[in-house]
N, C-alpha and C. Protein backbone atom coordinates (compact mmCIF):
# COMPACT_ATOMS: atom_id res chain seq x y z
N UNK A 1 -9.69 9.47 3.89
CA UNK A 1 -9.92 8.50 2.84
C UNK A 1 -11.02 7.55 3.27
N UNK A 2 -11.95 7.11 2.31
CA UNK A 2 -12.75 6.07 2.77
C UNK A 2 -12.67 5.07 3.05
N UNK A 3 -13.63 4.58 4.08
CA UNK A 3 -12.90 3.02 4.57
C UNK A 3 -14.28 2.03 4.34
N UNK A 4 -14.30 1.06 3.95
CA UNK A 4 -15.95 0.22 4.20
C UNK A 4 -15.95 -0.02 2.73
N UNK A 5 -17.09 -0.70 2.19
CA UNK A 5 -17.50 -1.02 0.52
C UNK A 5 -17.69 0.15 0.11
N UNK A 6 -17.15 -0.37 -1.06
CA UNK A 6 -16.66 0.63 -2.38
C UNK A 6 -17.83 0.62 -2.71
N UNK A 7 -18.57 1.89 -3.51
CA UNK A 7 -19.60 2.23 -3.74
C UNK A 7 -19.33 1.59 -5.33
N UNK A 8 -20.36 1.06 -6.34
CA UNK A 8 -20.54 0.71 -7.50
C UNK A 8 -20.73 2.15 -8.37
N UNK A 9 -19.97 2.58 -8.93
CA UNK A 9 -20.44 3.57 -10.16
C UNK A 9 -20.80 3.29 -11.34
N UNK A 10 -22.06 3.47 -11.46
CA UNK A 10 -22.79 3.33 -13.19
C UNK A 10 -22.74 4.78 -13.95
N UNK A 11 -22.47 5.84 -13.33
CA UNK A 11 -22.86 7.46 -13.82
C UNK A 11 -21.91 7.70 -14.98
N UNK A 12 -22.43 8.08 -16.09
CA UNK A 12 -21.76 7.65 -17.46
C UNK A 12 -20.68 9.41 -17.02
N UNK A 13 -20.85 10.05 -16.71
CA UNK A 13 -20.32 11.17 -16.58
C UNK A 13 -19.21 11.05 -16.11
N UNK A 14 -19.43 10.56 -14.78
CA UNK A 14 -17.96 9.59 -13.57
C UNK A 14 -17.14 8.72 -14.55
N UNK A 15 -17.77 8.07 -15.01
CA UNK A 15 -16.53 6.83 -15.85
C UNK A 15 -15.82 8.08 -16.85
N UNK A 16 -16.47 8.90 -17.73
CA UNK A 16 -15.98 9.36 -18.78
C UNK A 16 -15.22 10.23 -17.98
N UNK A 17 -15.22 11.17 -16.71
CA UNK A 17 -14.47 11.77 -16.30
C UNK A 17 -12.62 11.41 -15.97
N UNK A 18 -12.85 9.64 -15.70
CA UNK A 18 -12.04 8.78 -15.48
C UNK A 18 -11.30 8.09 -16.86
N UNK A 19 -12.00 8.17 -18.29
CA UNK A 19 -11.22 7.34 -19.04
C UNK A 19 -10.84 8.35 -19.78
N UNK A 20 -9.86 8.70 -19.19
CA UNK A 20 -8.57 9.53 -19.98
C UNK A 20 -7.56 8.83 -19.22
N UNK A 21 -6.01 8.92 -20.17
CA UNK A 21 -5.13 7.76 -20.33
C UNK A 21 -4.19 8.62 -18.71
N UNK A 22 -4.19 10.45 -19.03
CA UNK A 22 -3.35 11.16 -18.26
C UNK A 22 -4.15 10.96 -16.92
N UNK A 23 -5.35 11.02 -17.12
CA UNK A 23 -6.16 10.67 -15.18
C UNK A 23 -5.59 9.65 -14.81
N UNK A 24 -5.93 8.80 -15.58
CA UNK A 24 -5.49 7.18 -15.10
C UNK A 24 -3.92 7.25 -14.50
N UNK A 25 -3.34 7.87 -14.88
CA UNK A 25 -1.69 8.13 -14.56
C UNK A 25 -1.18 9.12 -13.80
N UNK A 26 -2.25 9.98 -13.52
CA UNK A 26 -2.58 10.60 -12.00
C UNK A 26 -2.54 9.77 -10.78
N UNK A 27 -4.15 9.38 -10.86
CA UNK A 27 -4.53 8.96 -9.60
C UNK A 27 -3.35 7.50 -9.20
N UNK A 28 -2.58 6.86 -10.60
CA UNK A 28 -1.67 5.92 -10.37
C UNK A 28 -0.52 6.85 -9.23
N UNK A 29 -0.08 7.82 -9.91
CA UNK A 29 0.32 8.82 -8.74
C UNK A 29 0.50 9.12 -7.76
N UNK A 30 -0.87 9.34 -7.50
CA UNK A 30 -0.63 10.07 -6.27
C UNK A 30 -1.38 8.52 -5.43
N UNK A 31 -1.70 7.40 -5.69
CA UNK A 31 -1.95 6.50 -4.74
C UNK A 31 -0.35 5.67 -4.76
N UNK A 32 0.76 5.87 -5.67
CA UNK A 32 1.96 5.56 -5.05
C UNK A 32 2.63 6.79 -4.13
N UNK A 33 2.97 7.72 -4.46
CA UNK A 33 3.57 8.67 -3.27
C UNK A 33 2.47 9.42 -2.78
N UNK A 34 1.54 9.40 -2.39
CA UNK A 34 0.77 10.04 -1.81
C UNK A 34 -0.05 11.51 -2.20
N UNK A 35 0.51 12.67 -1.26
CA UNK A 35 0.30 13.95 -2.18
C UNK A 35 0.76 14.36 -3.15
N UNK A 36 0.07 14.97 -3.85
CA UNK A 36 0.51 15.78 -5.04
C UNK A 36 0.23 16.52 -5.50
N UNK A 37 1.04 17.32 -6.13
CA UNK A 37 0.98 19.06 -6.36
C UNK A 37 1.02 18.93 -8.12
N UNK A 38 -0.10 19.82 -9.05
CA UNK A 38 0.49 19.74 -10.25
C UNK A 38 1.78 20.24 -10.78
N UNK A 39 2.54 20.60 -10.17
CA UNK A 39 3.78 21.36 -10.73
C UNK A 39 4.65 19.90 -10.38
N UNK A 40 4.77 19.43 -9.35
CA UNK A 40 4.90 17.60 -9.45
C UNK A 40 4.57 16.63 -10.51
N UNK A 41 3.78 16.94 -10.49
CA UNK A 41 2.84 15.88 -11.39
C UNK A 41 3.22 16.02 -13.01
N UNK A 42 3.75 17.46 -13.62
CA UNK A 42 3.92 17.79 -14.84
C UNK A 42 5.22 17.22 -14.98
N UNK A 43 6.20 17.41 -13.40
CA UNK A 43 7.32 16.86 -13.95
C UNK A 43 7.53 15.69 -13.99
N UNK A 44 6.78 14.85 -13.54
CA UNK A 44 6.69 13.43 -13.73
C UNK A 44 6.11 12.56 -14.62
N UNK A 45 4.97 13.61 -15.10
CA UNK A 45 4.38 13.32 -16.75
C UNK A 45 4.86 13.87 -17.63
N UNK A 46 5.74 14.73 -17.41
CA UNK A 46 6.19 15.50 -19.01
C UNK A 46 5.38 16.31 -19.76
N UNK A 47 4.40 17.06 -18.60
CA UNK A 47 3.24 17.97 -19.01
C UNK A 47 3.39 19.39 -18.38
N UNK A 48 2.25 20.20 -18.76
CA UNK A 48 2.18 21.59 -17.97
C UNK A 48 1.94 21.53 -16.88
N UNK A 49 2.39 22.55 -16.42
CA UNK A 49 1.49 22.18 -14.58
C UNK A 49 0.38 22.89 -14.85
N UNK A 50 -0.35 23.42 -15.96
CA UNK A 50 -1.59 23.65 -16.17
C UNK A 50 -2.38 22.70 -16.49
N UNK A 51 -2.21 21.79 -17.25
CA UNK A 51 -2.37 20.87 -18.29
C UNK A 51 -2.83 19.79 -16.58
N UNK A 52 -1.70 19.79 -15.78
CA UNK A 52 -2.49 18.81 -14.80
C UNK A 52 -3.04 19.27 -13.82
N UNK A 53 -2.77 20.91 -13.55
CA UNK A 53 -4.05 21.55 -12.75
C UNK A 53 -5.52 20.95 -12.94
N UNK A 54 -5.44 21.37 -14.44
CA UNK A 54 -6.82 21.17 -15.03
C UNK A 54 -7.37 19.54 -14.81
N UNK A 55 -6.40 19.05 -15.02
CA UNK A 55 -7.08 17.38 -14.89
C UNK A 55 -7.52 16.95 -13.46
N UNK A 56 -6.25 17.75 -12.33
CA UNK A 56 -6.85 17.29 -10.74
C UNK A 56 -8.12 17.80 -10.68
N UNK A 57 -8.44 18.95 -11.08
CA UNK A 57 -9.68 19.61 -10.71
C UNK A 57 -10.79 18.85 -11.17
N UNK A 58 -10.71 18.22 -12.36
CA UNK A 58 -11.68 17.41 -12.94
C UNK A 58 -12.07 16.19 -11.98
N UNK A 59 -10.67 15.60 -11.94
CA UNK A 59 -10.97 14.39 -10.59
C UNK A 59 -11.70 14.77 -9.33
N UNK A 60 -10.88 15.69 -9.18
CA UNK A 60 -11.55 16.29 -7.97
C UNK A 60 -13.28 16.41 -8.01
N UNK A 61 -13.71 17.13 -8.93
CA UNK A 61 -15.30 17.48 -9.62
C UNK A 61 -16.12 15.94 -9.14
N UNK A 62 -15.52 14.95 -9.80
CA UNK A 62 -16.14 13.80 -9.57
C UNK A 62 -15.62 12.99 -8.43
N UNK A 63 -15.46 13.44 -7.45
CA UNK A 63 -14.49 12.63 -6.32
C UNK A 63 -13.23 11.53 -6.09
N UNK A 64 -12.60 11.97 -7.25
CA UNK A 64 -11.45 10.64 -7.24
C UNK A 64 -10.53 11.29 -6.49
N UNK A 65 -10.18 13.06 -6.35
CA UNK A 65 -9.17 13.27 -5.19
C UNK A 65 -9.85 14.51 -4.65
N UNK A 66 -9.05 14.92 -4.04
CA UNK A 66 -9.34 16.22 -3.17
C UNK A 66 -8.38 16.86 -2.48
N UNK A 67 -8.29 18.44 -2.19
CA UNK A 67 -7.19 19.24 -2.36
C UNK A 67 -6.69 18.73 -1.04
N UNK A 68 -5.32 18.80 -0.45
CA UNK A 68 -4.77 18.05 0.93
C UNK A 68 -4.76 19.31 2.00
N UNK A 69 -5.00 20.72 1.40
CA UNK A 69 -4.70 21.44 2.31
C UNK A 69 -2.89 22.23 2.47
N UNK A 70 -2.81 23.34 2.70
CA UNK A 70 -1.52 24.07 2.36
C UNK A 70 -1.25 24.18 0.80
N UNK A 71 -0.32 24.95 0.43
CA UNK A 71 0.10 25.30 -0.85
C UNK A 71 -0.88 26.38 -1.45
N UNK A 72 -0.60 26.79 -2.58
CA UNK A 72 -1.05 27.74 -3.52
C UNK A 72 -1.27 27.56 -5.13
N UNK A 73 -2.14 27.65 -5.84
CA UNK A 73 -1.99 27.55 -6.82
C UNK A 73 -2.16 26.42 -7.77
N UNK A 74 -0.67 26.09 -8.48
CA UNK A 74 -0.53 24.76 -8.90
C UNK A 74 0.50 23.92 -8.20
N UNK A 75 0.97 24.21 -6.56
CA UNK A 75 1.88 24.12 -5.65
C UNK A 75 0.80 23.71 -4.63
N UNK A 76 -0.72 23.42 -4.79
CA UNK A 76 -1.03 23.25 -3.61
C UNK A 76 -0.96 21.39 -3.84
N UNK A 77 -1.36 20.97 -2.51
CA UNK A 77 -1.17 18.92 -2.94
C UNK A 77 -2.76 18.59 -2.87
N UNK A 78 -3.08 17.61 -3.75
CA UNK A 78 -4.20 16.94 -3.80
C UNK A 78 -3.55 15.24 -3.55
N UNK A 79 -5.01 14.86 -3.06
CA UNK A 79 -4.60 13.08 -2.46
C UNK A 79 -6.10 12.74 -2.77
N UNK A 80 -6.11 11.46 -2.74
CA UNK A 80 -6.89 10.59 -3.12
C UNK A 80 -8.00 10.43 -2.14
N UNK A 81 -9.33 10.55 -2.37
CA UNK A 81 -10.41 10.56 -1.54
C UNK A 81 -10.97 8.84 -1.01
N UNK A 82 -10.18 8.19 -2.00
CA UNK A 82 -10.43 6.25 -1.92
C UNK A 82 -9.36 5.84 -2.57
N UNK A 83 -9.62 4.40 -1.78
CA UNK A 83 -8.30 3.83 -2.46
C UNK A 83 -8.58 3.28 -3.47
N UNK A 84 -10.09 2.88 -4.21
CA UNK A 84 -10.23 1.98 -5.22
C UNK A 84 -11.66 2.66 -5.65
N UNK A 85 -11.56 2.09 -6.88
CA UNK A 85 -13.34 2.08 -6.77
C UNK A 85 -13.88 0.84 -8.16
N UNK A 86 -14.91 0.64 -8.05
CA UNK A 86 -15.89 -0.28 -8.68
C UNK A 86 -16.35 0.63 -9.87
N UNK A 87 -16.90 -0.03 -10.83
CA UNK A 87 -17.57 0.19 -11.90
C UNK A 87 -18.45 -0.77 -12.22
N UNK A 88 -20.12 -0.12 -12.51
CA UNK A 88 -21.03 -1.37 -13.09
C UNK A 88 -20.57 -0.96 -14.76
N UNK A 89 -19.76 -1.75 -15.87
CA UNK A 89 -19.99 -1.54 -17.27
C UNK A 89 -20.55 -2.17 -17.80
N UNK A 90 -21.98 -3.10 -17.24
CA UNK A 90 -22.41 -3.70 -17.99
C UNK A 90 -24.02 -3.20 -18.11
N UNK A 91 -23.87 -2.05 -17.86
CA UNK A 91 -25.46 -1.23 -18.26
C UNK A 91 -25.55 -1.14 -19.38
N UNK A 92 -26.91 -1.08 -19.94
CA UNK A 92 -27.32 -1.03 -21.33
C UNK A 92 -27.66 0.59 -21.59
N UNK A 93 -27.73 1.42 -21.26
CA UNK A 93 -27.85 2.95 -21.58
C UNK A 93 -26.80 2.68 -21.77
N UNK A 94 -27.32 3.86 -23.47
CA UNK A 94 -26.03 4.05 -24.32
C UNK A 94 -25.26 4.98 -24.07
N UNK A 95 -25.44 5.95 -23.22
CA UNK A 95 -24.87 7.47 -22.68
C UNK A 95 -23.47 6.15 -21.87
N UNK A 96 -24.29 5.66 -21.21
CA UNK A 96 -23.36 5.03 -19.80
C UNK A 96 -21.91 3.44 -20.86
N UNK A 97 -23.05 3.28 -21.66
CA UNK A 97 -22.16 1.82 -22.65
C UNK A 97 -21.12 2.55 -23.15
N UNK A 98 -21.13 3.93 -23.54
CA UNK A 98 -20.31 4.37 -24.24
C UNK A 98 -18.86 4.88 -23.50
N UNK A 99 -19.66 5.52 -22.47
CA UNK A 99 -18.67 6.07 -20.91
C UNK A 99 -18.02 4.61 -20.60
N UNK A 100 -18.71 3.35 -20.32
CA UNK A 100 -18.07 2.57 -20.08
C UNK A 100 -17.01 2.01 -21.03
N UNK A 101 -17.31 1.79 -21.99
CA UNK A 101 -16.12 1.14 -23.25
C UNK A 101 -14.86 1.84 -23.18
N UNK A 102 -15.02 3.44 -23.12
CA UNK A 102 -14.11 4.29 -22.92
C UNK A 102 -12.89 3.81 -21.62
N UNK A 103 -14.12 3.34 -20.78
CA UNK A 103 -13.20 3.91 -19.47
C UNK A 103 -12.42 2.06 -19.35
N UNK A 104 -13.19 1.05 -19.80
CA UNK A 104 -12.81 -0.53 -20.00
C UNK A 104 -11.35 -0.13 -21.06
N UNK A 105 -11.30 0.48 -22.10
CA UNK A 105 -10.63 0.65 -23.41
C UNK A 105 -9.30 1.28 -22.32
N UNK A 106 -9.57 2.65 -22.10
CA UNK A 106 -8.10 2.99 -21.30
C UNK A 106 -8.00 2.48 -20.10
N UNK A 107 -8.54 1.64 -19.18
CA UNK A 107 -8.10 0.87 -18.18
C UNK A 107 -6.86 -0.53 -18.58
N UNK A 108 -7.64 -0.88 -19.87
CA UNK A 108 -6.76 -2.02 -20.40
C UNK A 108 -5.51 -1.90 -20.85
N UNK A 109 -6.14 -0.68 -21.73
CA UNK A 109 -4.23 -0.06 -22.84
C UNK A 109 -3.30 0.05 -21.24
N UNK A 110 -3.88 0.95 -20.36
CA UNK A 110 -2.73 0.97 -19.58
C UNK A 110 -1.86 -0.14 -18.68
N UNK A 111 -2.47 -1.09 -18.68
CA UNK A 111 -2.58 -2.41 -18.26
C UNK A 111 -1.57 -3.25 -19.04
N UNK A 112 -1.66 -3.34 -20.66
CA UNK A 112 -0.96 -3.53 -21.52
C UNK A 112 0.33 -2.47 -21.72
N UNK A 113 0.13 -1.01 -21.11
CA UNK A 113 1.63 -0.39 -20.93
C UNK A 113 2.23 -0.63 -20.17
N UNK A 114 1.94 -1.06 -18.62
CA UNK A 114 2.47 -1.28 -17.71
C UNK A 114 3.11 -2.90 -17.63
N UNK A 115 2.70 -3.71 -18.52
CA UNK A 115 3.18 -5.52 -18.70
C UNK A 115 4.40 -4.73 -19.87
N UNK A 116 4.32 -3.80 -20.81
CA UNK A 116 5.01 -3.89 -21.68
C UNK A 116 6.64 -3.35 -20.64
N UNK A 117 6.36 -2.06 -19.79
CA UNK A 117 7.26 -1.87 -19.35
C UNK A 117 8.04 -2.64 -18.54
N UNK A 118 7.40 -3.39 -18.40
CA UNK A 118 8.32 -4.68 -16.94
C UNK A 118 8.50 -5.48 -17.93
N UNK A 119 7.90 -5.92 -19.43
CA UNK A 119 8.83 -7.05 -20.12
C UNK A 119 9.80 -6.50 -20.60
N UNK A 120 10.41 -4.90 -20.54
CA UNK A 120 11.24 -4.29 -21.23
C UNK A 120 12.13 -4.01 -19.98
N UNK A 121 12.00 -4.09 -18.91
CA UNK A 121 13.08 -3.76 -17.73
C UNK A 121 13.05 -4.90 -17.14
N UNK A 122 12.55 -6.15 -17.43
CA UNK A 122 12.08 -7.26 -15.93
C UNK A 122 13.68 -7.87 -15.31
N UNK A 123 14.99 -7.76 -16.42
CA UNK A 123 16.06 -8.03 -16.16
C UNK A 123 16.52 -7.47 -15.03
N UNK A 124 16.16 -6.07 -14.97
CA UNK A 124 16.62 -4.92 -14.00
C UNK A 124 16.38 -5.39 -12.73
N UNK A 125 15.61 -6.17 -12.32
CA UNK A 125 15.10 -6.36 -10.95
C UNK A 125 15.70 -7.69 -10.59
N UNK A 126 15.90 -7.88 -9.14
CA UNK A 126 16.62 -8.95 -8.62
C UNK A 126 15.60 -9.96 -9.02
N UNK A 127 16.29 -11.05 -8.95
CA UNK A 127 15.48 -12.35 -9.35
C UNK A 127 14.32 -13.08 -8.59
N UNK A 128 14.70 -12.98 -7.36
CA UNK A 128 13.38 -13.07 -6.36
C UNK A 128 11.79 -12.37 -7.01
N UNK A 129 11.95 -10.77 -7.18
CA UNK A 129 10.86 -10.12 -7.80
C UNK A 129 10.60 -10.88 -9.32
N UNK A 130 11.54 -11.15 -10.29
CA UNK A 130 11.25 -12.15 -11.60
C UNK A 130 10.45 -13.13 -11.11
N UNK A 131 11.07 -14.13 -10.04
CA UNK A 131 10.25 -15.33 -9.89
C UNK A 131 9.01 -14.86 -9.49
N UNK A 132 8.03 -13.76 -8.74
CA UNK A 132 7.05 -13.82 -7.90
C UNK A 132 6.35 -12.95 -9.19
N UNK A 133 7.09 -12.58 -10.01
CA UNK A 133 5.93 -11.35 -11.30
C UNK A 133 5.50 -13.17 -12.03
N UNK A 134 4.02 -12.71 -12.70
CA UNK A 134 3.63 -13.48 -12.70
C UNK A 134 2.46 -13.21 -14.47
N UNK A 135 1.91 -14.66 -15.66
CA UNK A 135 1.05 -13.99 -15.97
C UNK A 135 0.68 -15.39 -16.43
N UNK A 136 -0.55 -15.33 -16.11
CA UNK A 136 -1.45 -16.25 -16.06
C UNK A 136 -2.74 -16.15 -17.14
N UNK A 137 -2.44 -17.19 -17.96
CA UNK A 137 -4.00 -17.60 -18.87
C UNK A 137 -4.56 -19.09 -19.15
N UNK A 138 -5.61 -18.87 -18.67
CA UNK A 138 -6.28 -20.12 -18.81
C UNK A 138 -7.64 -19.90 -19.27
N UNK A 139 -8.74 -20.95 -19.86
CA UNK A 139 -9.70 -21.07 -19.81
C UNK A 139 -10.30 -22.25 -19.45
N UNK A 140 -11.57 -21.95 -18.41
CA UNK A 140 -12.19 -22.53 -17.63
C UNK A 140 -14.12 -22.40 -18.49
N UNK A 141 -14.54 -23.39 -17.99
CA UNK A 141 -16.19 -23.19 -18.48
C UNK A 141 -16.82 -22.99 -17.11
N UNK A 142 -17.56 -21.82 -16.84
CA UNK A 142 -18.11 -21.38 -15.85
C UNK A 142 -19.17 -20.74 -16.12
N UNK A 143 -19.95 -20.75 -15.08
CA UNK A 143 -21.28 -20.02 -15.21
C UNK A 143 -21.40 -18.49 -14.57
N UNK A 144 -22.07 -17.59 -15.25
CA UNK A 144 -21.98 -16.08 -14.69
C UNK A 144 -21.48 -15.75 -13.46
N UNK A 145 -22.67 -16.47 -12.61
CA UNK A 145 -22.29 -16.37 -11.26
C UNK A 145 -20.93 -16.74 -10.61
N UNK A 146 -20.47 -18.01 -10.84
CA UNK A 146 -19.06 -18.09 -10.91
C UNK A 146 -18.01 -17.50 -11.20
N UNK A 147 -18.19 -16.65 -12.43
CA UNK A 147 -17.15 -15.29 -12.89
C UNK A 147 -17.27 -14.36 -12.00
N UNK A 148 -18.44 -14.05 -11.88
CA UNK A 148 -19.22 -13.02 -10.70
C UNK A 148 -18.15 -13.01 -9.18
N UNK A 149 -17.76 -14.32 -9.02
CA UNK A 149 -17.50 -14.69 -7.86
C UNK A 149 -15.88 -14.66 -7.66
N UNK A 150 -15.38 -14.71 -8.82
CA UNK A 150 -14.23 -15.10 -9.26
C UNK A 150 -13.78 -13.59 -8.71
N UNK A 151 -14.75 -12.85 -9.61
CA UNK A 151 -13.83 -10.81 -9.60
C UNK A 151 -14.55 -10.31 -8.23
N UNK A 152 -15.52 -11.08 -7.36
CA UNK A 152 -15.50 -10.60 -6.08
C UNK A 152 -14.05 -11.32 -5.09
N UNK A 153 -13.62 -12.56 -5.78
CA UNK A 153 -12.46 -12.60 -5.12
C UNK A 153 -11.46 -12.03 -5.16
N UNK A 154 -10.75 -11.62 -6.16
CA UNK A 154 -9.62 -10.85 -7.15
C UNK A 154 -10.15 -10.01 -6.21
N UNK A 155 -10.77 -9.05 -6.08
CA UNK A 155 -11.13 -7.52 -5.55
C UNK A 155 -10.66 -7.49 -4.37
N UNK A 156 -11.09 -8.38 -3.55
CA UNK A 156 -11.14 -8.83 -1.95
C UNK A 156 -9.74 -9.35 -1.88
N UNK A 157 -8.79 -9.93 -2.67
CA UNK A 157 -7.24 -10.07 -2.69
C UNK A 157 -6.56 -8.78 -2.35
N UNK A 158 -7.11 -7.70 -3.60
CA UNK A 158 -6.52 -6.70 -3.71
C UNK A 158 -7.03 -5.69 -2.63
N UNK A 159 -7.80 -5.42 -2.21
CA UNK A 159 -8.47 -4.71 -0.78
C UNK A 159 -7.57 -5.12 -0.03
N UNK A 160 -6.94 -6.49 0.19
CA UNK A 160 -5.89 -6.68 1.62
C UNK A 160 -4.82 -5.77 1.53
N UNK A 161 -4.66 -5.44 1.35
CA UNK A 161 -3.34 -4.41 0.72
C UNK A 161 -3.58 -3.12 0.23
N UNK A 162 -4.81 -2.66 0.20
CA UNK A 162 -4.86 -1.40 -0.21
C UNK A 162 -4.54 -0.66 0.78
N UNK A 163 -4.30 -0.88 2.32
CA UNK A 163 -3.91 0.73 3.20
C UNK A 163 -2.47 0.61 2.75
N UNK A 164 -1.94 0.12 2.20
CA UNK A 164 -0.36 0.43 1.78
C UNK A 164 -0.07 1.77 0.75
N UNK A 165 -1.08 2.17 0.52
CA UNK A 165 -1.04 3.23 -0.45
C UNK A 165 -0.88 4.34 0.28
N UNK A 166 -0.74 4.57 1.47
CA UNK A 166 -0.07 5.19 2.89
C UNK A 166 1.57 4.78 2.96
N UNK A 167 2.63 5.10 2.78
CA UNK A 167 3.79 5.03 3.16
C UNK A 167 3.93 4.54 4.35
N UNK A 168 3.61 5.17 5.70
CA UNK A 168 3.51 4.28 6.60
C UNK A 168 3.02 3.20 7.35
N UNK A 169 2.45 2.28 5.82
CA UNK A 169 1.74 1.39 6.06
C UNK A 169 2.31 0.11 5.30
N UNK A 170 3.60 0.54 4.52
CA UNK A 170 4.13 -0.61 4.16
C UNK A 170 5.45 -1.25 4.81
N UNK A 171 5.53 -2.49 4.63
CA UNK A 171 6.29 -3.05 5.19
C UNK A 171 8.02 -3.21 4.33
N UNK A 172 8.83 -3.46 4.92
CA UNK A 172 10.24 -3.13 4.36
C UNK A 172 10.01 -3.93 3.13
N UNK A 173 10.55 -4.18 2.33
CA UNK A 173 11.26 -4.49 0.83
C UNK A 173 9.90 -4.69 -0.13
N UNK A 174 9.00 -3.62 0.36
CA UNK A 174 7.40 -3.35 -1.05
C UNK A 174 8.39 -2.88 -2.01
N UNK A 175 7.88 -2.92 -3.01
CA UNK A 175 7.80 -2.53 -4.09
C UNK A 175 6.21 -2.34 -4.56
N UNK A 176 6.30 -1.11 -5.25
CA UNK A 176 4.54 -1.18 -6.35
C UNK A 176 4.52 -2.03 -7.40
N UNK A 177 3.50 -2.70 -7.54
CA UNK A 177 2.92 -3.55 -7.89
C UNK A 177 2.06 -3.89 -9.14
N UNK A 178 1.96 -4.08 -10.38
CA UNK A 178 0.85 -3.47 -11.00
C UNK A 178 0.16 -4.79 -11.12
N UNK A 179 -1.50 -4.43 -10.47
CA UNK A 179 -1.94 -5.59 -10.62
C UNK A 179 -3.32 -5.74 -11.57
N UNK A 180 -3.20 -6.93 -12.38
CA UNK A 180 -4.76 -7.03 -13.36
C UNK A 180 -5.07 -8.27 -13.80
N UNK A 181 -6.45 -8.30 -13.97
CA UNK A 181 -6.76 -9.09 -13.73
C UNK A 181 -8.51 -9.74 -14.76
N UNK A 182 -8.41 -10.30 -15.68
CA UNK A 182 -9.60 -10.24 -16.33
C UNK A 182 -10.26 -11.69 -16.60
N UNK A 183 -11.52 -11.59 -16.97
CA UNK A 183 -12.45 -12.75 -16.82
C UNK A 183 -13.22 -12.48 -17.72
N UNK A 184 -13.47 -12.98 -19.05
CA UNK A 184 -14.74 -12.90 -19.99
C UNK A 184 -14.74 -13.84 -20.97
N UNK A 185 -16.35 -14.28 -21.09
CA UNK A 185 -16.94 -15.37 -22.10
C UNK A 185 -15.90 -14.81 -23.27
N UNK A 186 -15.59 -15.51 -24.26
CA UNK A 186 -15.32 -16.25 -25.04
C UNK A 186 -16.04 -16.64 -26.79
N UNK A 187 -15.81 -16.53 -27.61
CA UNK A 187 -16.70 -16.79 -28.69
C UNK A 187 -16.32 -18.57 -28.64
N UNK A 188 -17.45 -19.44 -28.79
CA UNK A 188 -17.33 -20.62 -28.68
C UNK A 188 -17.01 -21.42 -29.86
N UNK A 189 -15.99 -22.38 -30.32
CA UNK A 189 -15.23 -23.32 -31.21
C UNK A 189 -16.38 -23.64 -31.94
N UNK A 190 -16.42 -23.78 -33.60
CA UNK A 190 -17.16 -24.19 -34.07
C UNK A 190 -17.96 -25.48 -33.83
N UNK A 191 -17.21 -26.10 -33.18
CA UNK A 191 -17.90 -27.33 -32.14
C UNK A 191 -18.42 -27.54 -31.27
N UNK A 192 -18.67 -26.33 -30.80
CA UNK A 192 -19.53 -25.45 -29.48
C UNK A 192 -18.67 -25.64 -28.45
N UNK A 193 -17.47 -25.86 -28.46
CA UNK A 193 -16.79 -25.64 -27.16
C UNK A 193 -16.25 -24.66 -26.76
């Protein structure tokens, strides 16, 4: 797996390879238990194990995983080549604006499935985990660079913790986590505020 800065992807091909709702719920996958086999993977999505053959291979195509070695077939395990990665979506090629909206559009919905499922189970969990889940909105007046600075921090939060996506790298009472996190201008009050 890679270790060092995350490379920035602008390649409209890479994002579009990535904004499908079932990838996204892959690579969620296999960066919580590790390897994975599509005949796994179908039974945990409620799909074919063709249906997610076909999708690892795609990831795979564009480097989001790669085969782990042993197995056969749709029995062999694929794992994750990184633990994260970057996206520039604010290019103006329309090939790439379009790849990006896509891949911004199902990054979010799932974002919004995953808050919906913890406001629909959050009882289930001991109260300690209630008090520390968390959701935060505010608005602040800031300048680009400042936002800029804001999601190089958020990133650099979440990097502390990314070798945990290794089993033997977490510490007793983890739980997974779903974390998100957004920052954008605003249409301004008819009063210009």
């Amino acid at each position: 797996m890679e270790s060092g800065p995350k490379p920035v992807i602008s390649d409209a091909r890479t994002m579009r390879a990535l904004a499908h709702p079932l990838r996204v719920k892959l690579l969620e996958l296999i960066r919580r238990d590790g390897e994975l086999t599509a005949t796994r993977a179908a039974e945990l999505l409620d799909d074919s194990p063709g249906n997610m053959s076909w999708h690892l291979q795609t990831l795979a195509k564009y480097g989001f995983v790669e085969e782990a070695g042993g197995g056969r077939g749709r029995s062999r395990p694929w794992r994750m080549t990184r633990r994260s990665e970057r996206f520039d979506t604010s290019l103006s090629d329309p090939d790439v604006a379009a790849a990006s909206d896509a891949l911004e559009r199902t990054v979010l919905e799932r974002a919004r499935e995953q808050m919906g499922e913890w406001w629909m189970r959050r009882r289930d969990y001991p109260l300690q985990w209630r008090r520390a889940a968390y959701v935060a909105s505010s608005i602040r007046y800031l300048t680009a660079e400042e936002l800029a600075s804001i999601s190089d921090e958020i990133a650099a939060i979440y990097s502390r913790y990314a070798e945990r996506s290794d089993q033997r790298e977490r510490p007793p009472g983890t739980m997974p986590v779903a974390l998100s996190a957004m920052g954008h201008p605003i249409p301004p009050t008819s009063a210009g505020n």
